[in-house]
N, C-alpha and C. Protein backbone atom coordinates (compact mmCIF):
# COMPACT_ATOMS: atom_id res chain seq x y z
N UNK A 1 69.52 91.04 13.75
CA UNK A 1 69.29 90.67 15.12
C UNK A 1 70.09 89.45 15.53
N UNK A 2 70.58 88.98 14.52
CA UNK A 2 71.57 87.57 14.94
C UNK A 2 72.67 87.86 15.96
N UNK A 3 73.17 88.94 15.72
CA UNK A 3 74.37 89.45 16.83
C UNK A 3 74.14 89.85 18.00
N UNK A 4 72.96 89.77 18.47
CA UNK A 4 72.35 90.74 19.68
C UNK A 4 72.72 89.23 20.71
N UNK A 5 72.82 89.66 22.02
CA UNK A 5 72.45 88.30 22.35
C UNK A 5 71.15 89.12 23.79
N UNK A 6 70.30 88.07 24.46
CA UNK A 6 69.22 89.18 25.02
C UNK A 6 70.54 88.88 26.29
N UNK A 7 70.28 89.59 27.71
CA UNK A 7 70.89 90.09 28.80
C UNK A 7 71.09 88.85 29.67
N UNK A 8 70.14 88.15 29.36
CA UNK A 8 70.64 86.96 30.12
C UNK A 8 71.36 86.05 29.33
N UNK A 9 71.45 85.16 28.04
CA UNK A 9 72.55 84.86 27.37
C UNK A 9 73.85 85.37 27.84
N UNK A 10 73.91 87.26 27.85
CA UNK A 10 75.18 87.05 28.16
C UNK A 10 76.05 87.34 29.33
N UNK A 11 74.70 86.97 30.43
CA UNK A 11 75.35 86.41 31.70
C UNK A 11 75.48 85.30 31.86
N UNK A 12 75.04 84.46 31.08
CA UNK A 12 75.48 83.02 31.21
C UNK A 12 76.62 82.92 30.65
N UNK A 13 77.14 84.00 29.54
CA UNK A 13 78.43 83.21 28.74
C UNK A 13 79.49 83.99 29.74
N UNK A 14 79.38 84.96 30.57
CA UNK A 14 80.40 85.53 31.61
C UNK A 14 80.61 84.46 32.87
N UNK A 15 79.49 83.73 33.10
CA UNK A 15 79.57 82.86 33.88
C UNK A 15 80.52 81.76 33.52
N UNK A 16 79.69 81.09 32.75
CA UNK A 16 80.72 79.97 32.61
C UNK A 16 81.97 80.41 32.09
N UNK A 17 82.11 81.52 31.01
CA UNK A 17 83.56 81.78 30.82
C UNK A 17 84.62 81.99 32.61
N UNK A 18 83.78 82.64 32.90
CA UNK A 18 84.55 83.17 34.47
C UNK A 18 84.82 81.44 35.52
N UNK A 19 83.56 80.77 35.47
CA UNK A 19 83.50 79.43 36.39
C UNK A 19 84.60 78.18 35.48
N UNK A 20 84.32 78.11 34.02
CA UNK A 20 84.80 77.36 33.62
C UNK A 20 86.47 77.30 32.50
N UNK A 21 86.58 78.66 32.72
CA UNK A 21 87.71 78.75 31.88
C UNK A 21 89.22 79.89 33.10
N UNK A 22 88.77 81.05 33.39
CA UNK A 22 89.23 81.61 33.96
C UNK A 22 89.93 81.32 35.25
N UNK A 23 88.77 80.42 36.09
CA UNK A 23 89.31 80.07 37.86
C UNK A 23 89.95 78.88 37.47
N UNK A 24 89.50 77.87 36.40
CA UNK A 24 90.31 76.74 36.61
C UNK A 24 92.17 77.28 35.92
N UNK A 25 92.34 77.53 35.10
CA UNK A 25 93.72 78.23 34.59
C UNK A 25 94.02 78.60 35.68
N UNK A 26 93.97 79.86 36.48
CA UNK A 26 94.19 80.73 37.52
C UNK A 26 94.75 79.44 38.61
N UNK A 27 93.50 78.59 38.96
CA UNK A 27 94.20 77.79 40.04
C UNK A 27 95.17 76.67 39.60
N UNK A 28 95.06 76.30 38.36
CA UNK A 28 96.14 75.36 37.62
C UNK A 28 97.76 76.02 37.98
N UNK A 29 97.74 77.51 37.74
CA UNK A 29 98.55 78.21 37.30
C UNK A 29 99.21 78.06 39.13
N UNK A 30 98.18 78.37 40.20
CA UNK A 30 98.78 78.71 41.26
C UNK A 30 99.42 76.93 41.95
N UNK A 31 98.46 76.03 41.70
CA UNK A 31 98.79 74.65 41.93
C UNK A 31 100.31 74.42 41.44
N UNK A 32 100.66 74.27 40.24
CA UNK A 32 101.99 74.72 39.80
C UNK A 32 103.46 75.47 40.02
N UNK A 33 102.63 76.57 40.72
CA UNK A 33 103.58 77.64 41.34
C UNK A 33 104.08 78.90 40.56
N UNK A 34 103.77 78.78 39.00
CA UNK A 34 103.95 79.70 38.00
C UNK A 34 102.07 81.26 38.06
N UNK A 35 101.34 80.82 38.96
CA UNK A 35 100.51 82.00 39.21
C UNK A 35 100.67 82.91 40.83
N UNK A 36 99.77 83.91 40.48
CA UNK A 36 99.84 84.62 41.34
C UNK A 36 98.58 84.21 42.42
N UNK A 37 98.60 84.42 43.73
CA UNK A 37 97.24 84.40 44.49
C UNK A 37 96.85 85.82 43.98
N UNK A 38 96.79 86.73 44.21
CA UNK A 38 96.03 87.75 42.91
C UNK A 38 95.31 87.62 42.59
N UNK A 39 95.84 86.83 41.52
CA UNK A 39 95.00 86.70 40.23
C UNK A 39 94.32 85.49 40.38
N UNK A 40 94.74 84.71 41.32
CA UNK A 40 93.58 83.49 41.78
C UNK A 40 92.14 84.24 42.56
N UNK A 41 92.79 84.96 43.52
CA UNK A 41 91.24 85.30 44.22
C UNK A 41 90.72 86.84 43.61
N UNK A 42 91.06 87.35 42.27
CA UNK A 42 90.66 88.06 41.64
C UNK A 42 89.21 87.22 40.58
N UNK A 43 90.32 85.99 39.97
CA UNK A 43 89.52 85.05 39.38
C UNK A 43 88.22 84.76 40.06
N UNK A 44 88.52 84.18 40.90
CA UNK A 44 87.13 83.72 41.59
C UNK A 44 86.47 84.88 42.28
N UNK A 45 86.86 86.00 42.31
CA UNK A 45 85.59 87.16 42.55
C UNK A 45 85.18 87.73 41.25
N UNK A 46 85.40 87.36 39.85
CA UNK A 46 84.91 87.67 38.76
C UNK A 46 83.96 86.42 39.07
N UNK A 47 84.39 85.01 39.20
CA UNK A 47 83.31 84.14 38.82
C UNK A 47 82.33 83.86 40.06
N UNK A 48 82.42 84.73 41.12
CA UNK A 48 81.40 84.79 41.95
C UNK A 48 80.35 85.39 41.56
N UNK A 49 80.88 87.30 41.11
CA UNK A 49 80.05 88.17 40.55
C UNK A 49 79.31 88.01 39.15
N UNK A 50 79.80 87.24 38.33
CA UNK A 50 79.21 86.57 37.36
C UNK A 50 78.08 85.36 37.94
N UNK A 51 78.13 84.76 38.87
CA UNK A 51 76.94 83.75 39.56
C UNK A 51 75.69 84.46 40.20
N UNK A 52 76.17 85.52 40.85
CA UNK A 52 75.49 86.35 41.12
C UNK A 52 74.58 87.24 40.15
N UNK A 53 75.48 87.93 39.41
CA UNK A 53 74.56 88.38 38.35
C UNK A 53 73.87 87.70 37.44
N UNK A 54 74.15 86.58 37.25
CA UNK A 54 73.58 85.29 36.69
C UNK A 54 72.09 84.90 37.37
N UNK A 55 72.08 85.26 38.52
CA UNK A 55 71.33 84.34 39.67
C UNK A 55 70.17 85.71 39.61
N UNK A 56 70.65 86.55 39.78
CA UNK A 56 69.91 87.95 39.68
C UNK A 56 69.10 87.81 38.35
N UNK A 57 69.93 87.97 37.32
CA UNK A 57 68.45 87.61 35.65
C UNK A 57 67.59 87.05 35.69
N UNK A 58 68.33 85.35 36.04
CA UNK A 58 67.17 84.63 36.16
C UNK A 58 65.86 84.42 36.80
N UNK A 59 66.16 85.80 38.15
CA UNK A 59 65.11 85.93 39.31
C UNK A 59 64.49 86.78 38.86
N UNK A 60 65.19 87.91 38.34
CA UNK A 60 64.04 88.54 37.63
C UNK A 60 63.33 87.85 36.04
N UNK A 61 64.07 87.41 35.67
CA UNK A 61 63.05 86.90 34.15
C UNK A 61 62.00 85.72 34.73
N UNK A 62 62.22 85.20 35.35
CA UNK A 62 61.20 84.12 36.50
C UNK A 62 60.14 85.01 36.77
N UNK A 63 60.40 86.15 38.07
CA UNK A 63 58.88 86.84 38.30
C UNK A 63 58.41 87.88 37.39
N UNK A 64 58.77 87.90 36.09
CA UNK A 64 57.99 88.84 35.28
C UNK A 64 57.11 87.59 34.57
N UNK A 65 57.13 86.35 34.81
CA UNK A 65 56.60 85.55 33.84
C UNK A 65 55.86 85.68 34.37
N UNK A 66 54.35 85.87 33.85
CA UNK A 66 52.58 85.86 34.82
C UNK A 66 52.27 85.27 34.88
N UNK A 67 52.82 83.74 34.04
CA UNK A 67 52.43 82.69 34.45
C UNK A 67 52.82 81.80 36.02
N UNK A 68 54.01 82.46 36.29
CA UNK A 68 54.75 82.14 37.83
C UNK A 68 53.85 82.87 38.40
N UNK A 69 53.38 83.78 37.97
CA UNK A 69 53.18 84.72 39.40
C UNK A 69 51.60 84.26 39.45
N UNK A 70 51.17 83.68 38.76
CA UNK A 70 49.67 82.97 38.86
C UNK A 70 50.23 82.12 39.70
N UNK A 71 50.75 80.96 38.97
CA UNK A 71 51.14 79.45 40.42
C UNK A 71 51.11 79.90 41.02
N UNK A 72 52.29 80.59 41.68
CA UNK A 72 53.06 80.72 42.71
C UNK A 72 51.87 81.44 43.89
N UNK A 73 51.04 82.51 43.46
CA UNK A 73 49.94 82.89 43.88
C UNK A 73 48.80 81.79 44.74
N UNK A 74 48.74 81.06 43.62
CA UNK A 74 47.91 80.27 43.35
C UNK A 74 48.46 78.74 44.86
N UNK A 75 49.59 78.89 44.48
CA UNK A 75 50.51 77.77 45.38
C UNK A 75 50.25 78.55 46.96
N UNK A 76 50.56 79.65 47.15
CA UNK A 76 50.26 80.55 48.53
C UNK A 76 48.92 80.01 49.20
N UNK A 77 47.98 80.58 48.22
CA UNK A 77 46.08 80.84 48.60
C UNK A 77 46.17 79.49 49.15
N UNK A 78 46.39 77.96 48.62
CA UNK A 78 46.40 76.50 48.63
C UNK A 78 47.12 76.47 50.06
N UNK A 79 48.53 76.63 50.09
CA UNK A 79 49.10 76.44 51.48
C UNK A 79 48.41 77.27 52.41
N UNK A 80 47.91 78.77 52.75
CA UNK A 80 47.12 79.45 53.63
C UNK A 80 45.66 78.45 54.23
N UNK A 81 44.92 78.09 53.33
CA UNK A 81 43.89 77.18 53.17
C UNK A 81 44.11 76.08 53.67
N UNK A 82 45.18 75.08 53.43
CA UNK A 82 45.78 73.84 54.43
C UNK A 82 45.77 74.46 55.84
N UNK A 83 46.61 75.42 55.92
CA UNK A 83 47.22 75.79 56.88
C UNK A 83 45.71 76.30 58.19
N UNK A 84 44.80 76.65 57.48
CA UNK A 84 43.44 77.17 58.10
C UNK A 84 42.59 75.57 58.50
N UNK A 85 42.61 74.78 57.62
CA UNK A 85 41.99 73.88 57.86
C UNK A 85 42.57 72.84 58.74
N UNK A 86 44.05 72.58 58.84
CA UNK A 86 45.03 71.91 60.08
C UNK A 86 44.82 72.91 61.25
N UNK A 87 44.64 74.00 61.75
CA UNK A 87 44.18 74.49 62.57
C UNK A 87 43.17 74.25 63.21
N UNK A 88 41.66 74.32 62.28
CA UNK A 88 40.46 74.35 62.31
C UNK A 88 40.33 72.49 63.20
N UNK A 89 41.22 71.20 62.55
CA UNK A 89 40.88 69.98 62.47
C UNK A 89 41.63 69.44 63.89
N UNK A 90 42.81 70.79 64.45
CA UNK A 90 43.78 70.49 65.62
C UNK A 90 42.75 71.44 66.65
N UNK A 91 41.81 72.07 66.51
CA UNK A 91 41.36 72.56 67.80
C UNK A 91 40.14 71.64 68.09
N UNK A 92 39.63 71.27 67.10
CA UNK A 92 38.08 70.29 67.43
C UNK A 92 38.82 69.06 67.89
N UNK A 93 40.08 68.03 67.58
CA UNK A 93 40.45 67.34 68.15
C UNK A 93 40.88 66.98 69.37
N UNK A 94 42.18 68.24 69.62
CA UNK A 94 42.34 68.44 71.12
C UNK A 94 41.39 69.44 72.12
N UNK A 95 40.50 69.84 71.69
CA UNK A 95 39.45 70.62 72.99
C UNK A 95 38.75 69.76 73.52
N UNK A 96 38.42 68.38 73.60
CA UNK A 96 38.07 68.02 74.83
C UNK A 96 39.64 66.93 75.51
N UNK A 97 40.42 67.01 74.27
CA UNK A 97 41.44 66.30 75.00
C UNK A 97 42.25 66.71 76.64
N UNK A 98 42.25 67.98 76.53
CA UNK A 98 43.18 68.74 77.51
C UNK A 98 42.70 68.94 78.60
N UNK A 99 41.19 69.33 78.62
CA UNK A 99 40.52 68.79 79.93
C UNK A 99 40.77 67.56 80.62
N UNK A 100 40.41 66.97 79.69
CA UNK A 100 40.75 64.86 80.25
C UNK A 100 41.85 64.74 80.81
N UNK A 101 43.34 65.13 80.28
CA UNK A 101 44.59 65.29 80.99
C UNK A 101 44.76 66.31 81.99
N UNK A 102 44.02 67.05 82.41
CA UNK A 102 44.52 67.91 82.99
C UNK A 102 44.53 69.11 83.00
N UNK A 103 44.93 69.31 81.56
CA UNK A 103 45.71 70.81 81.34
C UNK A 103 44.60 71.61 81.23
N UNK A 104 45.22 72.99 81.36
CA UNK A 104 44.27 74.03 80.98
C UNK A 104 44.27 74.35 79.62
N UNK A 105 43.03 75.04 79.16
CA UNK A 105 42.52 75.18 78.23
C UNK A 105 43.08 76.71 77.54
N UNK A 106 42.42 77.38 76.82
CA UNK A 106 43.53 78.65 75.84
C UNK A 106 42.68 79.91 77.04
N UNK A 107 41.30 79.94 77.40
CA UNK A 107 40.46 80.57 77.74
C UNK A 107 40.99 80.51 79.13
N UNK A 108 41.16 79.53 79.32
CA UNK A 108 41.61 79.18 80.88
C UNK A 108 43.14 80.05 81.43
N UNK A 109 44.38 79.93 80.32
CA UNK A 109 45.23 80.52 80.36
C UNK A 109 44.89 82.27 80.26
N UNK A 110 44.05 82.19 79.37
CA UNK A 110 43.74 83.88 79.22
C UNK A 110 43.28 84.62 81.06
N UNK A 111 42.34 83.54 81.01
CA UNK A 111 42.00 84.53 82.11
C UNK A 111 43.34 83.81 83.86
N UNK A 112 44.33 83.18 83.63
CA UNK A 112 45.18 83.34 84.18
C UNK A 112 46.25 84.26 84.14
N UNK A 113 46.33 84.72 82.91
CA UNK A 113 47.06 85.95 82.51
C UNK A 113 46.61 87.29 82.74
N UNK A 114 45.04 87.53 82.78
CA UNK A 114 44.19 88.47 83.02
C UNK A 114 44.84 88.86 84.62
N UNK A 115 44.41 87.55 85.27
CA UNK A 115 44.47 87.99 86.85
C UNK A 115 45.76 87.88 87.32
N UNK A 116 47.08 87.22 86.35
CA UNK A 116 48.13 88.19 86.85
C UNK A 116 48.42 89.40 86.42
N UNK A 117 48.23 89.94 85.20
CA UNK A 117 48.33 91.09 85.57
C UNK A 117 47.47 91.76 85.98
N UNK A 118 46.49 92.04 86.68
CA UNK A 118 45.48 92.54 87.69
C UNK A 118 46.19 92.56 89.18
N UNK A 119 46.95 91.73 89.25
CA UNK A 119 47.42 91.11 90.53
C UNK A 119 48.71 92.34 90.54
N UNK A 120 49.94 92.21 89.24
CA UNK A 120 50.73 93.09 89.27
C UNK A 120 50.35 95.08 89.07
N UNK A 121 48.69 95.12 88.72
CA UNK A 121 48.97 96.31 88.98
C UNK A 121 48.39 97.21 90.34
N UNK A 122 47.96 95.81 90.61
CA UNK A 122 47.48 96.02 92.44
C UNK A 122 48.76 95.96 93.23
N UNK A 123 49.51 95.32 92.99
CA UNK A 123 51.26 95.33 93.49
C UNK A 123 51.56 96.79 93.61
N UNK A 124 52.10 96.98 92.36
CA UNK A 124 52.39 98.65 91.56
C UNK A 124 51.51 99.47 92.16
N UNK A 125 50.18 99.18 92.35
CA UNK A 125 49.96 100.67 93.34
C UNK A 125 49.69 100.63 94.88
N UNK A 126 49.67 99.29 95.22
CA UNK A 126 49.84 99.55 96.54
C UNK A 126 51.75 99.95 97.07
N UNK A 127 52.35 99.48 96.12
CA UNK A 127 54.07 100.05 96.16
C UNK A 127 54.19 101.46 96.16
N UNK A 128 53.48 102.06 95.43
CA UNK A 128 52.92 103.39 94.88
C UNK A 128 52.88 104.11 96.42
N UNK A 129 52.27 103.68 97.39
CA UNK A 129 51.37 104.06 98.43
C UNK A 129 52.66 103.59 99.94
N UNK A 130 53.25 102.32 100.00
CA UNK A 130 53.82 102.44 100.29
C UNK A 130 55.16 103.55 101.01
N UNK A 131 55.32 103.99 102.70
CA UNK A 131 55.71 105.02 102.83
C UNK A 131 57.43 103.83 103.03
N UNK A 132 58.14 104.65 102.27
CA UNK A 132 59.70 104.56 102.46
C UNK A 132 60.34 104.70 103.70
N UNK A 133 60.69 103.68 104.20
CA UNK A 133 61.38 103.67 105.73
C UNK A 133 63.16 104.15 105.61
N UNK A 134 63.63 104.72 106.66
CA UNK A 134 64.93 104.68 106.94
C UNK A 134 66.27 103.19 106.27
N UNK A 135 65.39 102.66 106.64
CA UNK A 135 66.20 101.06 106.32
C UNK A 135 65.63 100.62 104.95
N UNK A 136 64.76 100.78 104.17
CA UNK A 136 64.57 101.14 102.47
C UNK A 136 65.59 101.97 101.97
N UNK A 137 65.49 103.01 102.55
CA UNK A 137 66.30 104.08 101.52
C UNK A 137 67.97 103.98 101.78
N UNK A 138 68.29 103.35 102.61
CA UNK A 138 69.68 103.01 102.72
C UNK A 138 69.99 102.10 101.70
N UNK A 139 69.35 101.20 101.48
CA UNK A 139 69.55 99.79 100.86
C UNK A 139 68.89 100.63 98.95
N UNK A 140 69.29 101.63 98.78
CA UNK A 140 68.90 101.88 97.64
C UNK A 140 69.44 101.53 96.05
N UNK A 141 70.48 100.86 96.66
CA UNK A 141 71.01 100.11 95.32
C UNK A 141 70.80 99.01 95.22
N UNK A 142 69.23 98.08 95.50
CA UNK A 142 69.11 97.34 95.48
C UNK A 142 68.76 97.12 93.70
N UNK A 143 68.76 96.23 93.61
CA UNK A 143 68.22 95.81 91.86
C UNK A 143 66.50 95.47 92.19
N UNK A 144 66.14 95.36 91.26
CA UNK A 144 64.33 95.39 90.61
C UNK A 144 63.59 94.22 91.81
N UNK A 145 64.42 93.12 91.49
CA UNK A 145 63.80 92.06 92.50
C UNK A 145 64.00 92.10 93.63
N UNK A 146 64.72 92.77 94.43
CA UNK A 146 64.64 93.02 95.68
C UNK A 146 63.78 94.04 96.07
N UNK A 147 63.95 95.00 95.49
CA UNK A 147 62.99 96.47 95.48
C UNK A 147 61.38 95.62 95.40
N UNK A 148 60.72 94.46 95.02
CA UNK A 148 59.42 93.69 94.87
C UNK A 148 59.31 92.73 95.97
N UNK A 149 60.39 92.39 96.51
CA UNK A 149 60.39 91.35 97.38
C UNK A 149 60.31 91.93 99.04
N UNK A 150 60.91 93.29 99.25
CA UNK A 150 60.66 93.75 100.16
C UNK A 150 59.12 94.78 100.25
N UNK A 151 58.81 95.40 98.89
CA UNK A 151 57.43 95.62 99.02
C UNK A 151 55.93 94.43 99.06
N UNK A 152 56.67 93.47 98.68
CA UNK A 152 55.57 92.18 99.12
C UNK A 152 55.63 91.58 100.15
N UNK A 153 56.62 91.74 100.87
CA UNK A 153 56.98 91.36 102.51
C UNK A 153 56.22 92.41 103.52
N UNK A 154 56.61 93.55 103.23
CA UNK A 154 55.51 94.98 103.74
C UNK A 154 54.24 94.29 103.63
N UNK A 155 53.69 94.26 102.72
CA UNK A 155 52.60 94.34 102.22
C UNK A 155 51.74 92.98 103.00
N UNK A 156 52.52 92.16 103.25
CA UNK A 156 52.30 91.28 104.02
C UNK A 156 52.07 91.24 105.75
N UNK A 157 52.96 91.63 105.83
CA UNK A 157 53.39 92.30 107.43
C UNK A 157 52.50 93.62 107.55
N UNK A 158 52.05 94.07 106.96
CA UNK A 158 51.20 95.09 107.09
C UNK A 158 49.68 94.76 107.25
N UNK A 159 49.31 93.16 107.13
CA UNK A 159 48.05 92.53 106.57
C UNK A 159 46.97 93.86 105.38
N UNK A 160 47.70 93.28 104.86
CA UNK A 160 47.26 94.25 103.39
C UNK A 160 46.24 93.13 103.05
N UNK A 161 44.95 94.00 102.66
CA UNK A 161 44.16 92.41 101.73
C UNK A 161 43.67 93.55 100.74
N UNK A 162 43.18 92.17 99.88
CA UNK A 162 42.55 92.99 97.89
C UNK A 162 40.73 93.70 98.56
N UNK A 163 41.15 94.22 97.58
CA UNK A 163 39.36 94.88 97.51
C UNK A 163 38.19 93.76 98.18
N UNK A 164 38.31 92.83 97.84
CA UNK A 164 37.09 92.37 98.34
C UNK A 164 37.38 91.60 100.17
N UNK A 165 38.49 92.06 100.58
CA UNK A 165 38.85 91.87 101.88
C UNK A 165 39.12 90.27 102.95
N UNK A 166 39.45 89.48 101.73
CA UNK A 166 39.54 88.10 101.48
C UNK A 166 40.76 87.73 101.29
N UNK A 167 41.99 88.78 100.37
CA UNK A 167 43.23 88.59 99.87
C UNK A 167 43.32 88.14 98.50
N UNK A 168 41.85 88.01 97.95
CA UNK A 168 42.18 88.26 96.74
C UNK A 168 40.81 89.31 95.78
N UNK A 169 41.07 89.65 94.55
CA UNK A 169 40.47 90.38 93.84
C UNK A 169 38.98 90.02 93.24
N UNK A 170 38.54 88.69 93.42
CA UNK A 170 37.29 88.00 93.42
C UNK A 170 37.13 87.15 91.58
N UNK A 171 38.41 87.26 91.47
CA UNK A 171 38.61 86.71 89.88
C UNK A 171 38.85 85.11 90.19
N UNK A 172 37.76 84.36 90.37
CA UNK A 172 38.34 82.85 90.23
C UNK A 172 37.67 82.09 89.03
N UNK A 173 38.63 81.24 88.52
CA UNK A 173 37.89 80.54 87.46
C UNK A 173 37.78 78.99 87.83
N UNK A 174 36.60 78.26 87.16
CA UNK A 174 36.19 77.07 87.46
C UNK A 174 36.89 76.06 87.68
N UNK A 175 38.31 76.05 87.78
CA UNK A 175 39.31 74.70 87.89
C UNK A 175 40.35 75.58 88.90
N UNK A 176 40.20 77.05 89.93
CA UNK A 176 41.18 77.35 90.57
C UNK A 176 41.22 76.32 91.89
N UNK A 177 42.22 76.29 92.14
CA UNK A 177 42.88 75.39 92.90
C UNK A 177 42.86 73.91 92.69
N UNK A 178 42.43 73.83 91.38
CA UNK A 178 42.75 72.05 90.67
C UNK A 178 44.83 72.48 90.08
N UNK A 179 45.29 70.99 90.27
CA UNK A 179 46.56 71.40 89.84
C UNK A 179 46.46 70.05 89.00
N UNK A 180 46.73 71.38 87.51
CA UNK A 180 47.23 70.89 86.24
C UNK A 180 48.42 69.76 86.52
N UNK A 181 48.41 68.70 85.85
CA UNK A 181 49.74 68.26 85.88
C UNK A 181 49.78 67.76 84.24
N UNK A 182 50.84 67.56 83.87
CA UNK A 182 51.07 67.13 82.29
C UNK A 182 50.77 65.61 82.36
N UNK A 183 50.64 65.08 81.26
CA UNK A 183 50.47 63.50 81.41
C UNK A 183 51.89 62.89 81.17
């Protein structure tokens, strides 16, 4: 068994033979003027692919060890767990902060997001309903935002109001018409 060498040994001895014997000659040789570029950037794609395959063993002989794959496991569960508890220690801190300044809150944004899109699919079907005039359908190469800007102008000029006959959909939340400002 003395002659064997295991698979990674003898990517290390291709390596350094390739990094430390091969590219330096090769570029000695071309520095000089007696080599070829060839055989210079032949050289150094042997001693790349030798780093590489080098880099490859060692990644695999690393995660077959069970002892890595415990840490490393073990290192995950630990950072997830920080990571839960800096969460947990950043929402009890700033939830009454953001009120005090101003801002809205996560619940607050939700249901601002709720009632725009509520808002856009009351758009979309009163557009839906919308009858197409002479002077619409001429102008038909308009792009997306114009095609919205003239059905919200209709819609206006038409005194269009929401379901509850007010102009809006009856979705208000406890800070509407307070204006957020940042500190």
């Amino acid at each position: 068994m003395a002659g064997t060498k295991s698979f990674l040994a003898q990517e290390l001895t291709k390596f350094f033979e390739a990094a430390w014997l091969d590219l330096p000659a090769e570029a000695g040789k071309a520095l000089l003027g007696a080599g070829d570029e060839k055989e210079l950037r032949k050289a150094g794609w042997k001693a790349y692919d030798a780093w590489i395959s080098l880099a490859n063993e060692v990644t695999n002989e690393v995660y077959s060890n069970p002892i890595i794959g415990r840490v490393t496991g073990q290192v995950m569960e630990s950072a997830l767990r920080l990571r839960q508890i800096g969460g947990a220690i950043a929402d009890a801190s700033f939830s009454n902060l953001w009120p005090s300044i101003g801002l809205p809150t996560r619940t607050e944004m939700a249901a601002v997001r709720n009632e725009l899109l509520a808002l856009r699919e009351e758009l979309a079907a009163y557009a839906a309903r919308v009858p197409v005039s002479d002077d619409t359908a001429k102008t038909s190469k308009m792009d997306a935002e114009d095609t919205l800007r003239v059905v919200w102008k209709g819609a206006r000029l038409n005194g269009y109001l929401a379901a509850n006959g007010k102009g809006s959909n009856g979705r208000h939340t406890a800070n509407q018409g307070k204006r957020h400002v940042a500190a």
